[in-house]
Protein backbone atom coordinates (compact mmCIF):
# COMPACT_ATOMS: atom_id res chain seq x y z
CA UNK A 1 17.22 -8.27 -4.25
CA UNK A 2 18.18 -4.43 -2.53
CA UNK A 3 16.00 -3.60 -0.03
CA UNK A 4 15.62 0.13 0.82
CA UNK A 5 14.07 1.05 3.94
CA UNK A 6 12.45 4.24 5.35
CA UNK A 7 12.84 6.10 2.52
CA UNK A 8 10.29 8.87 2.67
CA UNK A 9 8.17 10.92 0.22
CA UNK A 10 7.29 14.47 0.93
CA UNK A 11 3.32 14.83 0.22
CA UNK A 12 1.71 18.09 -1.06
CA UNK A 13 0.86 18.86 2.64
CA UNK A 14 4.66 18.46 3.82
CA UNK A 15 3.47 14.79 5.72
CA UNK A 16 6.19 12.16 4.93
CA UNK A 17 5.03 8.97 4.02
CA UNK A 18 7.53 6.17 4.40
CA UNK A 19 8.35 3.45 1.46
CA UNK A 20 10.38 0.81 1.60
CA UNK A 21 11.52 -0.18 -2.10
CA UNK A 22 12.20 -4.30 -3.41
CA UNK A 23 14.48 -3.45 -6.55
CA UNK A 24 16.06 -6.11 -8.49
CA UNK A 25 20.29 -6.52 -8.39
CA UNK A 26 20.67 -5.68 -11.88
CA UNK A 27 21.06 -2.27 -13.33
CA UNK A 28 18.33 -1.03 -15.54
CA UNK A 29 14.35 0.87 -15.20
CA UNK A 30 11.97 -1.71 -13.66
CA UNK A 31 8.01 -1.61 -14.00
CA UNK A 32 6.78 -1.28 -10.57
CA UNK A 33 4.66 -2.85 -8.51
CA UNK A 34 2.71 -0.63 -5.20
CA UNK A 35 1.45 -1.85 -2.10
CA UNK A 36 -0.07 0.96 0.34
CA UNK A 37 -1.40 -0.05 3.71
CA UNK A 38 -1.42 0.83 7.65
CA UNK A 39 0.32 -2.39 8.16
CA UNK A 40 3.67 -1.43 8.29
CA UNK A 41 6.15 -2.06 5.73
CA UNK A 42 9.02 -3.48 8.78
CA UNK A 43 6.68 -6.51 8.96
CA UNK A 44 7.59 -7.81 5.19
CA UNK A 45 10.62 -9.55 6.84
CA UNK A 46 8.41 -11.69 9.37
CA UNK A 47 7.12 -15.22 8.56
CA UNK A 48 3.62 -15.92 7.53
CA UNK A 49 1.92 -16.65 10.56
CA UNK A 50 -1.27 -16.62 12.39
CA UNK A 51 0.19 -13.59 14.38
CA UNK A 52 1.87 -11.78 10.63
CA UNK A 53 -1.72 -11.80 8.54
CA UNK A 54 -0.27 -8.39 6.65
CA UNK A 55 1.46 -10.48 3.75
CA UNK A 56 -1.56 -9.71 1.53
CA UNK A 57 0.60 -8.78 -1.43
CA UNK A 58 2.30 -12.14 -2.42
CA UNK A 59 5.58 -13.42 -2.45
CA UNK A 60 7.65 -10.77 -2.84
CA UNK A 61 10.87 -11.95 -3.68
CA UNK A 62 9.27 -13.65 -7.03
CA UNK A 63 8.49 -10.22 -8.40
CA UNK A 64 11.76 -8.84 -8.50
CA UNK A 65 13.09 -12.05 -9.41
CA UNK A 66 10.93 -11.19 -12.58
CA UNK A 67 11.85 -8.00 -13.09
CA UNK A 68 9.07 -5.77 -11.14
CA UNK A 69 10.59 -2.94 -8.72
CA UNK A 70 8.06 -2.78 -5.53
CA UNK A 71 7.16 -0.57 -3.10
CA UNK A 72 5.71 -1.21 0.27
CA UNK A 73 3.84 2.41 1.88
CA UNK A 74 2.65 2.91 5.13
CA UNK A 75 -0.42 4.67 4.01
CA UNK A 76 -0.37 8.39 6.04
CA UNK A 77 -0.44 7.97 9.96
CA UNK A 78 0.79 4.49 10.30
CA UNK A 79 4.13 2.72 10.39
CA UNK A 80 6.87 5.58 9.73
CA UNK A 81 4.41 7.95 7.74
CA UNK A 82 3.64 11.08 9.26
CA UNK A 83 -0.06 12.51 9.71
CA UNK A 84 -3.33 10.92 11.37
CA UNK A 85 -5.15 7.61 9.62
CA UNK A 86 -8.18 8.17 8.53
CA UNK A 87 -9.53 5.10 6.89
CA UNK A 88 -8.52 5.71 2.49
CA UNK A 89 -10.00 9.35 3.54
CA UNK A 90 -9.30 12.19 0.81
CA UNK A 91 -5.79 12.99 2.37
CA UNK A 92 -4.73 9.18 1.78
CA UNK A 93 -6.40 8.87 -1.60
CA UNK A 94 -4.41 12.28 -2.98
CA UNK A 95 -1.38 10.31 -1.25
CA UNK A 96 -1.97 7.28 -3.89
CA UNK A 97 -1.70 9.74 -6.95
CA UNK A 98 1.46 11.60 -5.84
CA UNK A 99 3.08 8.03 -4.71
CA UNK A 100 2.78 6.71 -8.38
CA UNK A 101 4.29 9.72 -9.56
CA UNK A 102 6.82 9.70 -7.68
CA UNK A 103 7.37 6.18 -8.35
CA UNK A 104 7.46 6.62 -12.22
CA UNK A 105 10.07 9.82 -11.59
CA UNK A 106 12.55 7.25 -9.91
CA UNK A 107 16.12 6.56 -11.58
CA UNK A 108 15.07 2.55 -11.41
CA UNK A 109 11.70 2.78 -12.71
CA UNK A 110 10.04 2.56 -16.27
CA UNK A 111 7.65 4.95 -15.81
CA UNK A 112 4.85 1.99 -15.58
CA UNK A 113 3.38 1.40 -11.87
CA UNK A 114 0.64 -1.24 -10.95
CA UNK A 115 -1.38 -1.79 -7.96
CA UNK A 116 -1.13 -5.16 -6.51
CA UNK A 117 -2.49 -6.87 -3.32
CA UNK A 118 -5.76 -8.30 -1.72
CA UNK A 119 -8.36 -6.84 1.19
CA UNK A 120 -6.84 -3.30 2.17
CA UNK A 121 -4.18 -3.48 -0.61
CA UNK A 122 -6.96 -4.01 -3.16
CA UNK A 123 -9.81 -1.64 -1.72
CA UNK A 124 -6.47 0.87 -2.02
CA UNK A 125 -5.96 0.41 -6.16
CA UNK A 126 -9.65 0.84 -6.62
CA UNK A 127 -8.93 4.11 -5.52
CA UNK A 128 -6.10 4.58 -7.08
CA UNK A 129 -7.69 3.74 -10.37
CA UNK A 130 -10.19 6.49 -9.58
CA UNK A 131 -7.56 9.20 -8.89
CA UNK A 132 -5.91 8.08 -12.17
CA UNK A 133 -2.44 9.29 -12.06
CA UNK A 134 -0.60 9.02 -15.60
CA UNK A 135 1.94 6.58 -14.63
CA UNK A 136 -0.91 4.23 -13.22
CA UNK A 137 -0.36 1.42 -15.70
CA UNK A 138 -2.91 -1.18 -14.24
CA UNK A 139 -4.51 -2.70 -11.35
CA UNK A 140 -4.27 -6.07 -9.56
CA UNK A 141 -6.89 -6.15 -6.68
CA UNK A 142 -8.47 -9.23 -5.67
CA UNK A 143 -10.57 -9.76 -2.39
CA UNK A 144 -11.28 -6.60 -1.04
CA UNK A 145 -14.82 -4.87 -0.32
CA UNK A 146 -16.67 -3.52 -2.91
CA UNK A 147 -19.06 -1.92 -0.94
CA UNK A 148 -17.93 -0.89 2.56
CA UNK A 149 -21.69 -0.21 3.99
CA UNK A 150 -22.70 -3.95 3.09
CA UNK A 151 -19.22 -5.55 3.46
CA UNK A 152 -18.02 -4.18 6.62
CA UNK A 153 -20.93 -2.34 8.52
CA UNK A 154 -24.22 -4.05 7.99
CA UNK A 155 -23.60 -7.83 6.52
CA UNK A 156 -27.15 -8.57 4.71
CA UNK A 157 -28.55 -5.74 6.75
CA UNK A 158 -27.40 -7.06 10.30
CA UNK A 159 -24.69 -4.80 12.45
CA UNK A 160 -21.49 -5.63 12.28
CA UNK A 161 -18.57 -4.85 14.59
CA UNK A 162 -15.30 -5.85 12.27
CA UNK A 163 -14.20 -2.18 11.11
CA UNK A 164 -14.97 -0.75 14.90
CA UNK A 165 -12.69 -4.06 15.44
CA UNK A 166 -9.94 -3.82 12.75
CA UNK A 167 -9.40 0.35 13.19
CA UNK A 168 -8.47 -0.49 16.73
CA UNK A 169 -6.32 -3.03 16.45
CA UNK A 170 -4.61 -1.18 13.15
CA UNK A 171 -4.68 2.18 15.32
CA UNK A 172 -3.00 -0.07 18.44
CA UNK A 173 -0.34 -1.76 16.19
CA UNK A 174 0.44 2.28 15.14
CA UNK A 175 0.78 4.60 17.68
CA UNK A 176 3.98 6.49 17.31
């Protein structure tokens, strides 16, 4: 497996977003599996851990050992991607559609890009899905909210703290 890191992709805006790309060793155009989130892409190397909770997306390694490309974003103002997080605001959701196409325009890839991932990763393809960028061959999402009020902000009508919680700590984890 070649791991590219920091590689960065020049949005509409001129804010970088950084990408690091899983290819396989063999030549040839790879279908491609995406994985955008504020928890950034230099933690993919770290063990799973109570402390490393950001390995939402699988094991990594047995993708490109079956022929899928990947790439890992730091969605826009976290990790090494330019700009200020905002929570899949409009800014990060136009980001999705120019990432796949920019994916499917790569020398390794097939043209065919997928979502993949749970919580975050999978709230993230929803999105994509709505955008619908050509290249967007399919979607893989699997535990994330489906409704933010009622998931995250008012469980069966009661207050909750999480996302006052979780845009802290991912804000903390991302100043740069």
């Amino acid at each position: 497996m070649k791991t590219i890191k920091d590689v960065y992709v020049t949005m509409r805006d001129g804010a970088r977003i950084g990408v690091c790309l899983y290819l396989p060793d063999t030549e040839g155009r790879f279908p491609t599996l995406f994985a955008p989130a504020p928890y950034q892409y230099d933690t993919d190397d770290l063990p799973h851990s109570g402390l490393f909770l950001w390995h939402e997306v699988g094991p990594v390694e047995w993708y490109i050992g079956k022929g899928y490309a990947y790439v890992h974003a730091d969605v826009r103002g976290t990790g090494k991607s330019d700009g200020v997080y905002r929570f899949f605001d409009k800014a990060e959701q136009d980001d999705y559609y120019e990432l796949v196409e920019w994916i499917a325009r790569q020398p390794w890839s097939n043209g065919k890009v997928g979502g993949i991932g749970q919580s975050y990763y999978a709230m993230a393809q929803w999105l994509m899905a709505i955008a619908n960028p050509p290249h967007l061959a399919c979607i893989a999402p699997y535990d994330g909210m489906v409704d933010f009020y009622r998931d995250s902000g008012y469980h069966g009508g009661i207050y909750c703290d999480f996302l006052t919680w979780w845009y802290n700590m991912v804000r903390t984890n991302n100043l740069h």
